[in-house]
C-alpha atoms as a PDB file:
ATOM      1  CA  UNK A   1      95.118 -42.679 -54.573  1.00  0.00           C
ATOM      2  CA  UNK A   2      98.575 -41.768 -53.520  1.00  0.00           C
ATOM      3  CA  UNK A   3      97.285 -39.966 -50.659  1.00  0.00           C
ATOM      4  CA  UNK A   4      95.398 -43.215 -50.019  1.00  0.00           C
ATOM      5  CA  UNK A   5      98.338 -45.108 -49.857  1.00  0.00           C
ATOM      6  CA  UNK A   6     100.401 -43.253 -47.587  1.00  0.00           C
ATOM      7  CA  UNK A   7      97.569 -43.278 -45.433  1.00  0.00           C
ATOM      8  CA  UNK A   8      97.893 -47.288 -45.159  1.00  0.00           C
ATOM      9  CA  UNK A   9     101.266 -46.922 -45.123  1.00  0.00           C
ATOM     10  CA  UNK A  10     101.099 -45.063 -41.834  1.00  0.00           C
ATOM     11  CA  UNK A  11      98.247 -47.020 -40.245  1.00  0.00           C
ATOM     12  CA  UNK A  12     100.301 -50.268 -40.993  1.00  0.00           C
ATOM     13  CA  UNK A  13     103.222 -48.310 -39.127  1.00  0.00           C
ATOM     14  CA  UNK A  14     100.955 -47.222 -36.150  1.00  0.00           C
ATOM     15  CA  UNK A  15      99.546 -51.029 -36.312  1.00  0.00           C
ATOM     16  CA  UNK A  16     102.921 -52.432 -35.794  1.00  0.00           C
ATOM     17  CA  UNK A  17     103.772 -49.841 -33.097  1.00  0.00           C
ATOM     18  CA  UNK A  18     100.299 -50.913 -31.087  1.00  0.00           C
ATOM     19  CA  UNK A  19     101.438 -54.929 -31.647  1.00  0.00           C
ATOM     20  CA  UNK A  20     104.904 -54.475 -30.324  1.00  0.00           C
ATOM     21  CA  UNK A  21     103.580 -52.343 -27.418  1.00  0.00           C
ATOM     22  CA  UNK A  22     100.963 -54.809 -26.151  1.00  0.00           C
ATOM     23  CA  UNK A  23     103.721 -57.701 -26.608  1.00  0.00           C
ATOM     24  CA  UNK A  24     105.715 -56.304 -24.204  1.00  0.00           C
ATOM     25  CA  UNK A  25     102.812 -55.717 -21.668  1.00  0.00           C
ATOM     26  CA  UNK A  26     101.805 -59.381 -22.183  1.00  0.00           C
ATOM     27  CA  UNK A  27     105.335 -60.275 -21.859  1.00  0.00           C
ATOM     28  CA  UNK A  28     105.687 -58.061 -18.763  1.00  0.00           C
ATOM     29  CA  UNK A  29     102.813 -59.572 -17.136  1.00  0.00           C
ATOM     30  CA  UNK A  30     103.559 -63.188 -17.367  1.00  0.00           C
ATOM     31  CA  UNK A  31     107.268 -62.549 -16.836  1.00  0.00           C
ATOM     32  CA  UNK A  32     105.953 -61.102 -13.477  1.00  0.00           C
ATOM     33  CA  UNK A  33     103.415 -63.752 -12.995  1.00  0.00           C
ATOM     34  CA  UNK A  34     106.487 -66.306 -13.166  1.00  0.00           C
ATOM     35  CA  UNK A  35     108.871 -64.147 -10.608  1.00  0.00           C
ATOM     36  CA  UNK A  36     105.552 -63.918  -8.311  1.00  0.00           C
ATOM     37  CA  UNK A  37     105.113 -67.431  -8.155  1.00  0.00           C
ATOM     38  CA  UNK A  38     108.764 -67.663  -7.792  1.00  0.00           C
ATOM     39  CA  UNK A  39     108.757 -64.852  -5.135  1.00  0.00           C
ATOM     40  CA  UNK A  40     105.445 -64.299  -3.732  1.00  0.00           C
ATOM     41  CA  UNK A  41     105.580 -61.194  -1.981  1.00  0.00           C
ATOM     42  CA  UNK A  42     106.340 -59.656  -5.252  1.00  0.00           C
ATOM     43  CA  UNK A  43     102.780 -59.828  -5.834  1.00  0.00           C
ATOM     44  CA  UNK A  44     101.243 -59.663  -2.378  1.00  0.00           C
ATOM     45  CA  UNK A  45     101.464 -56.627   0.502  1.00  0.00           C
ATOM     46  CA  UNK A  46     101.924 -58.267   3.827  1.00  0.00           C
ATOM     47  CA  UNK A  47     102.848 -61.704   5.347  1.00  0.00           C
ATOM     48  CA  UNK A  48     102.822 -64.407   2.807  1.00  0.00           C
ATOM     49  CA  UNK A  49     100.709 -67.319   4.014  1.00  0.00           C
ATOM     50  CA  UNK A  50      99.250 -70.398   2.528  1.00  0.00           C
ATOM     51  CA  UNK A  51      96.289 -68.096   1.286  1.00  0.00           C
ATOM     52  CA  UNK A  52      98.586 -65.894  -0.368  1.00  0.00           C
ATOM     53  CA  UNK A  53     101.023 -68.616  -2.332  1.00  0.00           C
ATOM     54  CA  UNK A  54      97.662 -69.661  -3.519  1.00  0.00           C
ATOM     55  CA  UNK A  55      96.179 -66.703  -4.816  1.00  0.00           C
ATOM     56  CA  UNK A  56      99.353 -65.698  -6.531  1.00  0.00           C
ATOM     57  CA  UNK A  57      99.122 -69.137  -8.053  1.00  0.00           C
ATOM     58  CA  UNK A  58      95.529 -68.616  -9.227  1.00  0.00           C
ATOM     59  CA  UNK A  59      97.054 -65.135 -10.674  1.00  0.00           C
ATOM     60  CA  UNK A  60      99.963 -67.158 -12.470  1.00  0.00           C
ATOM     61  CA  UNK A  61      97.566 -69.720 -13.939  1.00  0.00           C
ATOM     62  CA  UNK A  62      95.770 -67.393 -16.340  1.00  0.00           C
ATOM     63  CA  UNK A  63      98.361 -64.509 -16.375  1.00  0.00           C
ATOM     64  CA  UNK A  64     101.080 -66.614 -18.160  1.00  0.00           C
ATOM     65  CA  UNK A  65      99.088 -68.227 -20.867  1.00  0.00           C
ATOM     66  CA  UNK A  66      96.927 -65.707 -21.579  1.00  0.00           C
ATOM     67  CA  UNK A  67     100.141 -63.223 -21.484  1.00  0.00           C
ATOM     68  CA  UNK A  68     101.800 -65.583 -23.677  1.00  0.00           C
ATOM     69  CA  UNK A  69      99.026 -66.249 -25.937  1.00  0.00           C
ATOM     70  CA  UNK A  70      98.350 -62.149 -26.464  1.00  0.00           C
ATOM     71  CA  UNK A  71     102.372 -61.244 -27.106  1.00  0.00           C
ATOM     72  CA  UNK A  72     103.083 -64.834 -29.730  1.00  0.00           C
ATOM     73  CA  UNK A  73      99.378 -63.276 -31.339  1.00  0.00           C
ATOM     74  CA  UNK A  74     100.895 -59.612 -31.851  1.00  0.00           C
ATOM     75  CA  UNK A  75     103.938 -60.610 -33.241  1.00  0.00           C
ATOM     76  CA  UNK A  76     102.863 -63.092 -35.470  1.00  0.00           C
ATOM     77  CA  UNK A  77     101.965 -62.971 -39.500  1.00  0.00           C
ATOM     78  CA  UNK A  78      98.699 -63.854 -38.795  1.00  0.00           C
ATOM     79  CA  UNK A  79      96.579 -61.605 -36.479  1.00  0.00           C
ATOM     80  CA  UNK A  80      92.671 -61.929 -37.319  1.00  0.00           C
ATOM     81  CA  UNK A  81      92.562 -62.862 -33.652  1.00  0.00           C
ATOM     82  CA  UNK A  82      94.204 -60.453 -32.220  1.00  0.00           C
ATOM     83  CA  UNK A  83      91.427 -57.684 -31.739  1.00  0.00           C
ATOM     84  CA  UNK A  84      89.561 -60.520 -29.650  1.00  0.00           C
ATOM     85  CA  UNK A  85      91.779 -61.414 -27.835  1.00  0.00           C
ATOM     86  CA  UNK A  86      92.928 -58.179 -26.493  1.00  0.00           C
ATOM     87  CA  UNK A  87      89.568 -57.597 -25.637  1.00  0.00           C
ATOM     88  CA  UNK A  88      89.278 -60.345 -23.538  1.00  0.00           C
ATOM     89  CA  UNK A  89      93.019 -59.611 -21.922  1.00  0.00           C
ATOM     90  CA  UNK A  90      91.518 -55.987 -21.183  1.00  0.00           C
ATOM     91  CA  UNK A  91      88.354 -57.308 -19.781  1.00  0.00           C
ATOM     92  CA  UNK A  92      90.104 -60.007 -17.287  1.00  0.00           C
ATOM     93  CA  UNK A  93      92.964 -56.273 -16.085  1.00  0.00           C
ATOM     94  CA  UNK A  94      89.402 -54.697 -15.646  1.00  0.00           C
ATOM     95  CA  UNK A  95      88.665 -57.604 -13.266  1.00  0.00           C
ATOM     96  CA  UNK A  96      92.048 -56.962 -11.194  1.00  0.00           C
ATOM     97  CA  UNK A  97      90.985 -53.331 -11.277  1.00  0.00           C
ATOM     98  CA  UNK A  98      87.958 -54.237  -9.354  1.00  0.00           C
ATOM     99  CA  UNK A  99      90.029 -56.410  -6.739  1.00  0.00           C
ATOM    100  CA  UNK A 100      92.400 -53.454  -6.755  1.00  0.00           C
ATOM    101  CA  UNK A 101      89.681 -50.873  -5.392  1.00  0.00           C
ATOM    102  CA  UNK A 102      88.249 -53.895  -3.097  1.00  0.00           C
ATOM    103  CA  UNK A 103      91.495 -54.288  -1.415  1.00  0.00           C
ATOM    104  CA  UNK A 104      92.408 -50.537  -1.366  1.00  0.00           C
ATOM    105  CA  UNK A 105      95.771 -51.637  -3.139  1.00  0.00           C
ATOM    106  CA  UNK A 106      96.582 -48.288  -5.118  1.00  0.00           C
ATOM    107  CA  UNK A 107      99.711 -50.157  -6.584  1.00  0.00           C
ATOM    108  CA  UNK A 108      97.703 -53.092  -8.033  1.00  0.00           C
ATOM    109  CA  UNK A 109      94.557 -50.657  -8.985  1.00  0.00           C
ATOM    110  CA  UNK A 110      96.488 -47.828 -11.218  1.00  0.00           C
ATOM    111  CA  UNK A 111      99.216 -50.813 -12.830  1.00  0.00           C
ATOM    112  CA  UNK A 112      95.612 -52.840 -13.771  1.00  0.00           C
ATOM    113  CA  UNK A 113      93.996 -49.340 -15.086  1.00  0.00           C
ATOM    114  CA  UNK A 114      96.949 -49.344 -17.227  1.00  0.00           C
ATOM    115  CA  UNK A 115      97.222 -52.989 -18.244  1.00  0.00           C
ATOM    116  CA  UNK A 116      93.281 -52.877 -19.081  1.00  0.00           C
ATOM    117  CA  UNK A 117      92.976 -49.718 -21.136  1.00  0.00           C
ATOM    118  CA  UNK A 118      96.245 -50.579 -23.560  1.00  0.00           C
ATOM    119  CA  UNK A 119      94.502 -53.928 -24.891  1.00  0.00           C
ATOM    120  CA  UNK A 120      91.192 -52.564 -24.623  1.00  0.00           C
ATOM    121  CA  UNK A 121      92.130 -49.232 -27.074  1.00  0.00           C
ATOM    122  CA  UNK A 122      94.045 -51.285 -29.128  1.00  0.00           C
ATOM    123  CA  UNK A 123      91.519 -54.019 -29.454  1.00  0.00           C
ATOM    124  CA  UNK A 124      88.994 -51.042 -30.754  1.00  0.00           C
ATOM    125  CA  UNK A 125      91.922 -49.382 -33.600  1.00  0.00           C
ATOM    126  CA  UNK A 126      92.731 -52.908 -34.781  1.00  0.00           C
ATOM    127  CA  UNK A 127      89.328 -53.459 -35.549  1.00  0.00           C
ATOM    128  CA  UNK A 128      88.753 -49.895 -36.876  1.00  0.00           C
ATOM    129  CA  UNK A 129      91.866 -49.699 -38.759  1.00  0.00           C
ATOM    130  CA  UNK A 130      91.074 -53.248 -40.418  1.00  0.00           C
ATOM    131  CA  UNK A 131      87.487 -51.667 -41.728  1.00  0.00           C
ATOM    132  CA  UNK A 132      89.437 -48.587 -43.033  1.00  0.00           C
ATOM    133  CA  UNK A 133      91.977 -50.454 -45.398  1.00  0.00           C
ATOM    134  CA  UNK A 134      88.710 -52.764 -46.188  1.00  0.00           C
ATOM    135  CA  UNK A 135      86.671 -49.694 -47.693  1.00  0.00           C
ATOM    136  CA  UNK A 136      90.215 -48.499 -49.186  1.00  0.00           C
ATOM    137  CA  UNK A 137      90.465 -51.598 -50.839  1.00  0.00           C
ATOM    138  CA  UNK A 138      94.491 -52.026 -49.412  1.00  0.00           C
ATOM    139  CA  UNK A 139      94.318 -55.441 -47.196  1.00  0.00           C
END
């Protein structure tokens, strides 16, 4: 039993770790999202041009919320969400992976590997970890 509880203790630990981690990234991307718009060629290689301010404002539209929505979620009290929608924040970086490779933009395609797999590894230990302490009978 004691061994039990230690064990929760340190998956709560690791837990918190994995929130704060993936609150930052979110943070990080919406924070750039904003300097982008703000800045485009922070975002794009080359000449900006009217295709360019608009693209980075397509990028802004769902990087901020979304960004926003995924860092409030992880530090919050209440995170039942939180699995989901990490999974669906590493499914739309596995998208910009994809555009990454397409535009032969090494910067954009190794920063999106990164951005995809964090959510998408945590998303899958949330949700394992959450079984665990279900079966342990600790909630």
């Amino acid at each position: 039993m004691i061994q039990a509880l230690n064990d929760s203790n340190s998956e709560r630990k690791w837990s918190r770790t994995i929130r704060v981690v993936n609150a930052v990234l979110a943070a990080g991307t919406a924070a750039f999202a904003v300097a982008a718009l703000i800045h485009p060629p922070l975002a794009v290689a080359g000449t900006v041009t009217d295709s360019t301010t608009f693209y980075v404002q397509i990028y802004a539209a769902r990087a901020i919320p979304l960004g926003l929505a995924v860092a409030v979620l992880a530090l919050s009290r209440n995170r039942r969400a939180l699995p989901a929608l990490l999974l669906v924040a590493g499914v739309v970086q596995l998208a910009d992976v994809v555009i990454g490779v397409s535009q032969a933009n090494p910067g954009m395609t190794i920063t999106a590997v990164i951005a995809a797999a964090v959510p998408l590894w945590s998303a899958w230990y949330l949700r394992a970890e959450r079984g665990s302490r279900r079966a342990l009978g600790v909630t």
